[in-house]
PDB file of N, CA and C in Angstrom:
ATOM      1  N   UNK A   1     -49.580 -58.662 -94.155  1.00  0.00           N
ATOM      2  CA  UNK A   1     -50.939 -58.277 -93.848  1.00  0.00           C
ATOM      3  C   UNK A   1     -51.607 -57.825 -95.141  1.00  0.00           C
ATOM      4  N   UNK A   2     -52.973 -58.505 -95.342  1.00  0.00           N
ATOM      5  CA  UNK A   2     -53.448 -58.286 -96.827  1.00  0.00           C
ATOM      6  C   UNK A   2     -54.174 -56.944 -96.490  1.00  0.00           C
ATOM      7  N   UNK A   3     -54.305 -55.834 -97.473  1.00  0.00           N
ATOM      8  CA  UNK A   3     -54.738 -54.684 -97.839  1.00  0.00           C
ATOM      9  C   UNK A   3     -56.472 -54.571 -96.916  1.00  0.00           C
ATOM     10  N   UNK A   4     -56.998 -55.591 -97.060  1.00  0.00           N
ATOM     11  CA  UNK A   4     -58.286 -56.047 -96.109  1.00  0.00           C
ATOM     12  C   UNK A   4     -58.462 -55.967 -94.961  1.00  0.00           C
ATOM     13  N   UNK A   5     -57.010 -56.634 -94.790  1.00  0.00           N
ATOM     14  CA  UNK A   5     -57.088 -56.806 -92.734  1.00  0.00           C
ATOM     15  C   UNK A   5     -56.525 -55.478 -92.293  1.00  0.00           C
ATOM     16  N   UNK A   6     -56.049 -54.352 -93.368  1.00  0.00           N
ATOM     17  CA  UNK A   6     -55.007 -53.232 -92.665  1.00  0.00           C
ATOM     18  C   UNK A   6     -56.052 -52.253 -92.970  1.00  0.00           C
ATOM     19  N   UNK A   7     -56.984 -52.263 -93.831  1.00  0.00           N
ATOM     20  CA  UNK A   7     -58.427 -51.446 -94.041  1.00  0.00           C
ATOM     21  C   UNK A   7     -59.443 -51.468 -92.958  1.00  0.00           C
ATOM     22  N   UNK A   8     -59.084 -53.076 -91.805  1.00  0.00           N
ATOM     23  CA  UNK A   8     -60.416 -52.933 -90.878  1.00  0.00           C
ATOM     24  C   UNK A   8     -59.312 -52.871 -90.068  1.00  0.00           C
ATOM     25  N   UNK A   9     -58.464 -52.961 -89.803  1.00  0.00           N
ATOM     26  CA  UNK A   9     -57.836 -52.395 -88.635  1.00  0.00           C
ATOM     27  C   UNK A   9     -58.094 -50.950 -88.592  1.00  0.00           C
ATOM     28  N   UNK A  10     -57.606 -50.205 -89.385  1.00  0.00           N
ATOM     29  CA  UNK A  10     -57.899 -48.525 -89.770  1.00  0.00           C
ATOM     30  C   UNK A  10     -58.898 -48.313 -89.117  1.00  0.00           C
ATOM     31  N   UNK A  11     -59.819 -48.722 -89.327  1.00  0.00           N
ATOM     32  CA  UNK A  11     -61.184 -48.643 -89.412  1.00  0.00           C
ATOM     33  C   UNK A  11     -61.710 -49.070 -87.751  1.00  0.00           C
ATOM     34  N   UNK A  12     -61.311 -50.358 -87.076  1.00  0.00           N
ATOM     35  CA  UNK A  12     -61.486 -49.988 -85.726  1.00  0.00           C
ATOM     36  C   UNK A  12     -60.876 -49.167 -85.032  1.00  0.00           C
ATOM     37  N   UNK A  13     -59.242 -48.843 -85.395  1.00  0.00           N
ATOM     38  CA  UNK A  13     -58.851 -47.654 -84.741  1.00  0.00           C
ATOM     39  C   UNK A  13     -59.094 -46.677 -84.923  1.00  0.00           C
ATOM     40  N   UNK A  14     -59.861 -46.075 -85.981  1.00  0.00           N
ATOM     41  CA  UNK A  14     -60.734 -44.894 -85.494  1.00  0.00           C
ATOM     42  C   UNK A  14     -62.177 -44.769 -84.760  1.00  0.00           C
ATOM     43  N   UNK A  15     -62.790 -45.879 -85.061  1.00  0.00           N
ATOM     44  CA  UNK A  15     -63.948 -46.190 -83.848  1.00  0.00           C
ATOM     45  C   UNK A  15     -63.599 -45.882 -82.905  1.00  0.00           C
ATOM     46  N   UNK A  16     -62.277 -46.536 -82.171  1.00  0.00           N
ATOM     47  CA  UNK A  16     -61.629 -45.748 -81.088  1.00  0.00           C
ATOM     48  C   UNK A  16     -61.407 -44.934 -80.451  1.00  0.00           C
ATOM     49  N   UNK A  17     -60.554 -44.427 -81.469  1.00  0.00           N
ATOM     50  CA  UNK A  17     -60.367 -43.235 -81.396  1.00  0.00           C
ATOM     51  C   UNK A  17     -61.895 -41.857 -80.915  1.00  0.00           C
ATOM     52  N   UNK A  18     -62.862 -42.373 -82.036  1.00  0.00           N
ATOM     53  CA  UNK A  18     -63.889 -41.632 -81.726  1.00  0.00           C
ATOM     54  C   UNK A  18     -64.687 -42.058 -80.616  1.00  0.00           C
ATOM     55  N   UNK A  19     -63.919 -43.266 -80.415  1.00  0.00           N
ATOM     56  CA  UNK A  19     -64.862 -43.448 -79.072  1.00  0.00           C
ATOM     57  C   UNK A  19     -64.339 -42.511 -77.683  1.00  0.00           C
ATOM     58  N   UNK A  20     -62.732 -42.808 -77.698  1.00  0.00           N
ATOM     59  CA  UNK A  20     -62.267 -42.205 -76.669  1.00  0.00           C
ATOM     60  C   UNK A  20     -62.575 -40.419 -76.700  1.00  0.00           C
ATOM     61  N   UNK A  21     -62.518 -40.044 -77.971  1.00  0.00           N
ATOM     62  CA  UNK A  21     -62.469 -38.600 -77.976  1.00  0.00           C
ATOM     63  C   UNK A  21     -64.165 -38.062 -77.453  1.00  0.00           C
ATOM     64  N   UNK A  22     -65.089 -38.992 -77.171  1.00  0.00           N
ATOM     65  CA  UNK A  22     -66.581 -38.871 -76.693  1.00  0.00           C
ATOM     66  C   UNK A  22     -66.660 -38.743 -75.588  1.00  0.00           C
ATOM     67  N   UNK A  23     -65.547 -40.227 -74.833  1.00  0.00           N
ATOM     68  CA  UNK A  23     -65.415 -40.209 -73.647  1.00  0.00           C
ATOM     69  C   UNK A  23     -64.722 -39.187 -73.198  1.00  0.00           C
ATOM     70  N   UNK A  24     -63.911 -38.466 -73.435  1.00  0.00           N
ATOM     71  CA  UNK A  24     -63.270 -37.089 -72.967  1.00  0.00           C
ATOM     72  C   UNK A  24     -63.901 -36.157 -72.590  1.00  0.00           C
ATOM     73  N   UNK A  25     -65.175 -35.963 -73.782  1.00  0.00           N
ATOM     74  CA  UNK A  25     -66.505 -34.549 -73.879  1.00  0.00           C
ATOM     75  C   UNK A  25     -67.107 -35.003 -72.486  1.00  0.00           C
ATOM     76  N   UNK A  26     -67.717 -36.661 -72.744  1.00  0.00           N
ATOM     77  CA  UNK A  26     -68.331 -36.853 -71.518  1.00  0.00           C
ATOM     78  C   UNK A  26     -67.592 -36.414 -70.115  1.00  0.00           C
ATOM     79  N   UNK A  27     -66.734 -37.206 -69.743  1.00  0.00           N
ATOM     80  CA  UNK A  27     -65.880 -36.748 -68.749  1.00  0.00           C
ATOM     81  C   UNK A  27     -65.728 -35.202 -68.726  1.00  0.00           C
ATOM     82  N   UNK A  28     -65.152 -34.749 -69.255  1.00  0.00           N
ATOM     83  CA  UNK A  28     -65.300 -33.324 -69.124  1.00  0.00           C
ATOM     84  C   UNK A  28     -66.774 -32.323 -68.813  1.00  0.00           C
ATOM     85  N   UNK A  29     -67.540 -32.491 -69.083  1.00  0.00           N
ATOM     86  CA  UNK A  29     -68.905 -32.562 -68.715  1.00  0.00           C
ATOM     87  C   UNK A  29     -68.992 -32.928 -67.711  1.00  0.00           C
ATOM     88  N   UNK A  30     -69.032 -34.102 -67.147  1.00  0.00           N
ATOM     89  CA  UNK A  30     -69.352 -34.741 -65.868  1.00  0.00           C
ATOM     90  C   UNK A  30     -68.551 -34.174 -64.420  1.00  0.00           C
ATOM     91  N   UNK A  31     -67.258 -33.484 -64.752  1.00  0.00           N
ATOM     92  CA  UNK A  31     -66.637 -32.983 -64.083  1.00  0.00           C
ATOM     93  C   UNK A  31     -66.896 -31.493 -63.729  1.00  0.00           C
ATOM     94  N   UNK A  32     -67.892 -30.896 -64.923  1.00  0.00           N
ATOM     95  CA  UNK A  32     -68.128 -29.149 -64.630  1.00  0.00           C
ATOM     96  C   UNK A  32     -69.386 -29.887 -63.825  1.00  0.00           C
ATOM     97  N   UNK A  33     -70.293 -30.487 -64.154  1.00  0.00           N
ATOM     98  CA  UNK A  33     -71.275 -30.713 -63.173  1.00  0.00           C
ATOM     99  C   UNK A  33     -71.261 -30.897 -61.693  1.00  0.00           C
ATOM    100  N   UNK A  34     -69.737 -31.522 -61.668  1.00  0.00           N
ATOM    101  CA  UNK A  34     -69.638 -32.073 -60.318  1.00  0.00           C
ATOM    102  C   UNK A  34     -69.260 -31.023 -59.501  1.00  0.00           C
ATOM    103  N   UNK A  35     -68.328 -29.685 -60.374  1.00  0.00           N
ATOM    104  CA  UNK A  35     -67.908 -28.690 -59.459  1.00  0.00           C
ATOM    105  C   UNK A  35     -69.297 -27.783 -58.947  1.00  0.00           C
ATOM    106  N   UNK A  36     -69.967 -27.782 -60.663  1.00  0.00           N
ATOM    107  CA  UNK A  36     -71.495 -27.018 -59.721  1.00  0.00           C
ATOM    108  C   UNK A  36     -71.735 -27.459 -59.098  1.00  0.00           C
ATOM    109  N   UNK A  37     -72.265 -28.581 -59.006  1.00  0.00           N
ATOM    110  CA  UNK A  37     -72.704 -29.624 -57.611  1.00  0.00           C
ATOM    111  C   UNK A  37     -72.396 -28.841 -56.265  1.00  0.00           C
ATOM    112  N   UNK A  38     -70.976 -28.957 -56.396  1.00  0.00           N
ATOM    113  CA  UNK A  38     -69.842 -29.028 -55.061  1.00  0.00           C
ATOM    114  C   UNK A  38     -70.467 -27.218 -54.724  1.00  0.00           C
ATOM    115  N   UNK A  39     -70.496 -26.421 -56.016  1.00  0.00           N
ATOM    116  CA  UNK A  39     -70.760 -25.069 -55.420  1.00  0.00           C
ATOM    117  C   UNK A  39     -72.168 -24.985 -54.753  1.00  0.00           C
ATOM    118  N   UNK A  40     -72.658 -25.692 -55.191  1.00  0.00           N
ATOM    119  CA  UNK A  40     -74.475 -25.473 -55.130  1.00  0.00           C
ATOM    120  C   UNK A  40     -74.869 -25.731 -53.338  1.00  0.00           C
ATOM    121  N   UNK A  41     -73.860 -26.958 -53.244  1.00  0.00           N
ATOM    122  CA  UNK A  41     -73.813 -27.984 -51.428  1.00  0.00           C
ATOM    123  C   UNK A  41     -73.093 -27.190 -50.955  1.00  0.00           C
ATOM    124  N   UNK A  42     -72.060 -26.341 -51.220  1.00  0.00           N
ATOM    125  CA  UNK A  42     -71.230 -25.646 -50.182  1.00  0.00           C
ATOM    126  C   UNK A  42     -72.258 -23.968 -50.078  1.00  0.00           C
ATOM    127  N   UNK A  43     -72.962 -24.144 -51.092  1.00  0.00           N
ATOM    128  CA  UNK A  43     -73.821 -22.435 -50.845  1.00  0.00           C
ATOM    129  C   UNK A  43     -75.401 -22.604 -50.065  1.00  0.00           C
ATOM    130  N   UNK A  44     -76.159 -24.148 -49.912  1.00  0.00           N
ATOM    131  CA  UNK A  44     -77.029 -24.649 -49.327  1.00  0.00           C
ATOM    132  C   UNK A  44     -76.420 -25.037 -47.212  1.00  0.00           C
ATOM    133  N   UNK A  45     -75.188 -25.330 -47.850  1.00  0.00           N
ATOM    134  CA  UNK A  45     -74.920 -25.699 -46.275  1.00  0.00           C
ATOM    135  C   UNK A  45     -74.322 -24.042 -45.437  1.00  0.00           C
ATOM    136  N   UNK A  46     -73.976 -23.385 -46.485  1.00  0.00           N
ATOM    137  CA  UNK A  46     -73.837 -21.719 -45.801  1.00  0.00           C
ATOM    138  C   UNK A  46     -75.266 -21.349 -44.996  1.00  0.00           C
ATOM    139  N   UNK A  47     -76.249 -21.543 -46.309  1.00  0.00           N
ATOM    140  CA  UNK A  47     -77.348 -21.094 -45.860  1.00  0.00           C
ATOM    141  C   UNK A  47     -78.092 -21.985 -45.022  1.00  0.00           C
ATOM    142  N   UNK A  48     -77.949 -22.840 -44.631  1.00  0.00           N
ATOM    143  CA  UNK A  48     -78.410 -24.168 -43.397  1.00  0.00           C
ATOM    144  C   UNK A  48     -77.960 -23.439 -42.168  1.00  0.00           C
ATOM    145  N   UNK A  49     -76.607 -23.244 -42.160  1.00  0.00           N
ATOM    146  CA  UNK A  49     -75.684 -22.530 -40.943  1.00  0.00           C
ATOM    147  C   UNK A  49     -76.714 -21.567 -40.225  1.00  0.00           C
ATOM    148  N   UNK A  50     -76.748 -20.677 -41.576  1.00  0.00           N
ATOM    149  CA  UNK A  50     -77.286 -19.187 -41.240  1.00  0.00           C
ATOM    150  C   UNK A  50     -78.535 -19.452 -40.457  1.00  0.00           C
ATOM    151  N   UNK A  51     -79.823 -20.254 -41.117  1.00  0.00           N
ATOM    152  CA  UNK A  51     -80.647 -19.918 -40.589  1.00  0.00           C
ATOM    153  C   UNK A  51     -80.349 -21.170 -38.992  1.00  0.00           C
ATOM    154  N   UNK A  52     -80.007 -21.871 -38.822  1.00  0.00           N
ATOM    155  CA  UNK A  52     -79.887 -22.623 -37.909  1.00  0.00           C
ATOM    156  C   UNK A  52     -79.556 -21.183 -36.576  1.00  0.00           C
ATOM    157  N   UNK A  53     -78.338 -20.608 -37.043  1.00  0.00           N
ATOM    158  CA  UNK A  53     -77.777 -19.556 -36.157  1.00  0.00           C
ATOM    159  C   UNK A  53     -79.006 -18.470 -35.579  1.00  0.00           C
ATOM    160  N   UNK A  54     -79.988 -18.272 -36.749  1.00  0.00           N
ATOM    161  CA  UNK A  54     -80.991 -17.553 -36.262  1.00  0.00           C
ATOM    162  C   UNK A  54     -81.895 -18.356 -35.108  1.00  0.00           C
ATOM    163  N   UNK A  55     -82.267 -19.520 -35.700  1.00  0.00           N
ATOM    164  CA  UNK A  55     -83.371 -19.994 -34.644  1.00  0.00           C
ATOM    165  C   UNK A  55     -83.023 -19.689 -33.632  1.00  0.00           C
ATOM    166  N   UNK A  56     -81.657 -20.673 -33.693  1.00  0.00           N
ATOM    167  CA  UNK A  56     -81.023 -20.812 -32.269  1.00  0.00           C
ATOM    168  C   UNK A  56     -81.030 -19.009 -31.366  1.00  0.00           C
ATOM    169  N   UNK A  57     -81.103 -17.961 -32.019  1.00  0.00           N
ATOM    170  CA  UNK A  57     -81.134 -16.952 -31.461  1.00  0.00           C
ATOM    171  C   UNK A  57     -82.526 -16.876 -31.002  1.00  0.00           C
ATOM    172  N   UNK A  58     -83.292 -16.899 -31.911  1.00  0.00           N
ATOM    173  CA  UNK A  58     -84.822 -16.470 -31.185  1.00  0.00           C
ATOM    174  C   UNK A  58     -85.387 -17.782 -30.457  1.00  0.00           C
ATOM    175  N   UNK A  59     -84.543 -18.451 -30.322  1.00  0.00           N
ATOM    176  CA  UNK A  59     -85.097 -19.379 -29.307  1.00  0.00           C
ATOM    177  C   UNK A  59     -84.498 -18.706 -28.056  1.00  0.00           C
ATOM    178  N   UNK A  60     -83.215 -18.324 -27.869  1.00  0.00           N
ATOM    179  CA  UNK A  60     -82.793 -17.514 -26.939  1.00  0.00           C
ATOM    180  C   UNK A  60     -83.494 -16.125 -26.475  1.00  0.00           C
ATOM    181  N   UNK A  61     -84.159 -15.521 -27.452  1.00  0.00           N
ATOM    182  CA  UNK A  61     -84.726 -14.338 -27.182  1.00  0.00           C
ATOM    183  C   UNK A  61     -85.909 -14.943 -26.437  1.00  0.00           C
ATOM    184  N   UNK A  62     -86.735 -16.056 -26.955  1.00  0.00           N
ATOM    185  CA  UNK A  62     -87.922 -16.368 -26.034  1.00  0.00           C
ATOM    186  C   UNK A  62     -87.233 -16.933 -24.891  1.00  0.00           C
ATOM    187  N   UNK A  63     -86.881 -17.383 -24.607  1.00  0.00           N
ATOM    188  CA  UNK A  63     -85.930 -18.177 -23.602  1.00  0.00           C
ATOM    189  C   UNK A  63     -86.008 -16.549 -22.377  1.00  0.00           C
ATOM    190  N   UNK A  64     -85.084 -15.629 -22.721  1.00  0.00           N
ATOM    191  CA  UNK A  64     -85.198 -14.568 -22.156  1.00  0.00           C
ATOM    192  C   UNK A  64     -86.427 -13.710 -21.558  1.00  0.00           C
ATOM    193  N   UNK A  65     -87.709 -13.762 -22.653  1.00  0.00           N
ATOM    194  CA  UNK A  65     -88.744 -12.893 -22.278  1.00  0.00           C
ATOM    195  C   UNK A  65     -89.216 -14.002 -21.516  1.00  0.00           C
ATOM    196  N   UNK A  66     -89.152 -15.212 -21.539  1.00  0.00           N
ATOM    197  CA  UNK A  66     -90.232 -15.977 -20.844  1.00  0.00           C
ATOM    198  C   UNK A  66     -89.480 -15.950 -19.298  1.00  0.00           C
ATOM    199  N   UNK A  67     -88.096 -16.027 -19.492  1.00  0.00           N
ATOM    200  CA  UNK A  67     -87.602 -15.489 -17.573  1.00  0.00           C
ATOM    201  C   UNK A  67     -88.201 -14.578 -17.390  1.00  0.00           C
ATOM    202  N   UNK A  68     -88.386 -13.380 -18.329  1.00  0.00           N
ATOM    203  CA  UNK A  68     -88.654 -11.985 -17.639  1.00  0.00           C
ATOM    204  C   UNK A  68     -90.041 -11.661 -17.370  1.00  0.00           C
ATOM    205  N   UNK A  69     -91.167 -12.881 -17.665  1.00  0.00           N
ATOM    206  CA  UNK A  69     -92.499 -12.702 -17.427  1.00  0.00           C
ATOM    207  C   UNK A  69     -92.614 -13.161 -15.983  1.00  0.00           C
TER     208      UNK A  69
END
């Protein structure tokens, strides 16, 4: 192998290299996002619950005064 072809070999394997080590940051990134994500939908669907649980109560409370009229 002439000194040429072992200089651009070098040379794409660190392209590589820097490519993969980008893709890592990315990925890693993409993965804290996804857990916020996951926290953000599991703290929106708490609070969906909650107020759902309320309506459903004061629909019961009118439900009640309107028997008692």
């Amino acid at each position: 192998m002439e000194n040429a072809d072992l200089q651009a070999l070098t040379n794409k394997l660190d392209r590589l290299i820097q490519h993969v080590e980008q893709l890592r940051g990315q990925n890693r990134l993409l993965l804290a996002n996804e857990r916020a994500w996951r926290g953000e939908r599991a703290h929106l669907i708490e609070k969906n619950e909650m107020a759902r649980l309320k309506v459903e109560a004061m629909i019961s409370r009118l439900k009640a005064l309107e028997q008692d009229s």
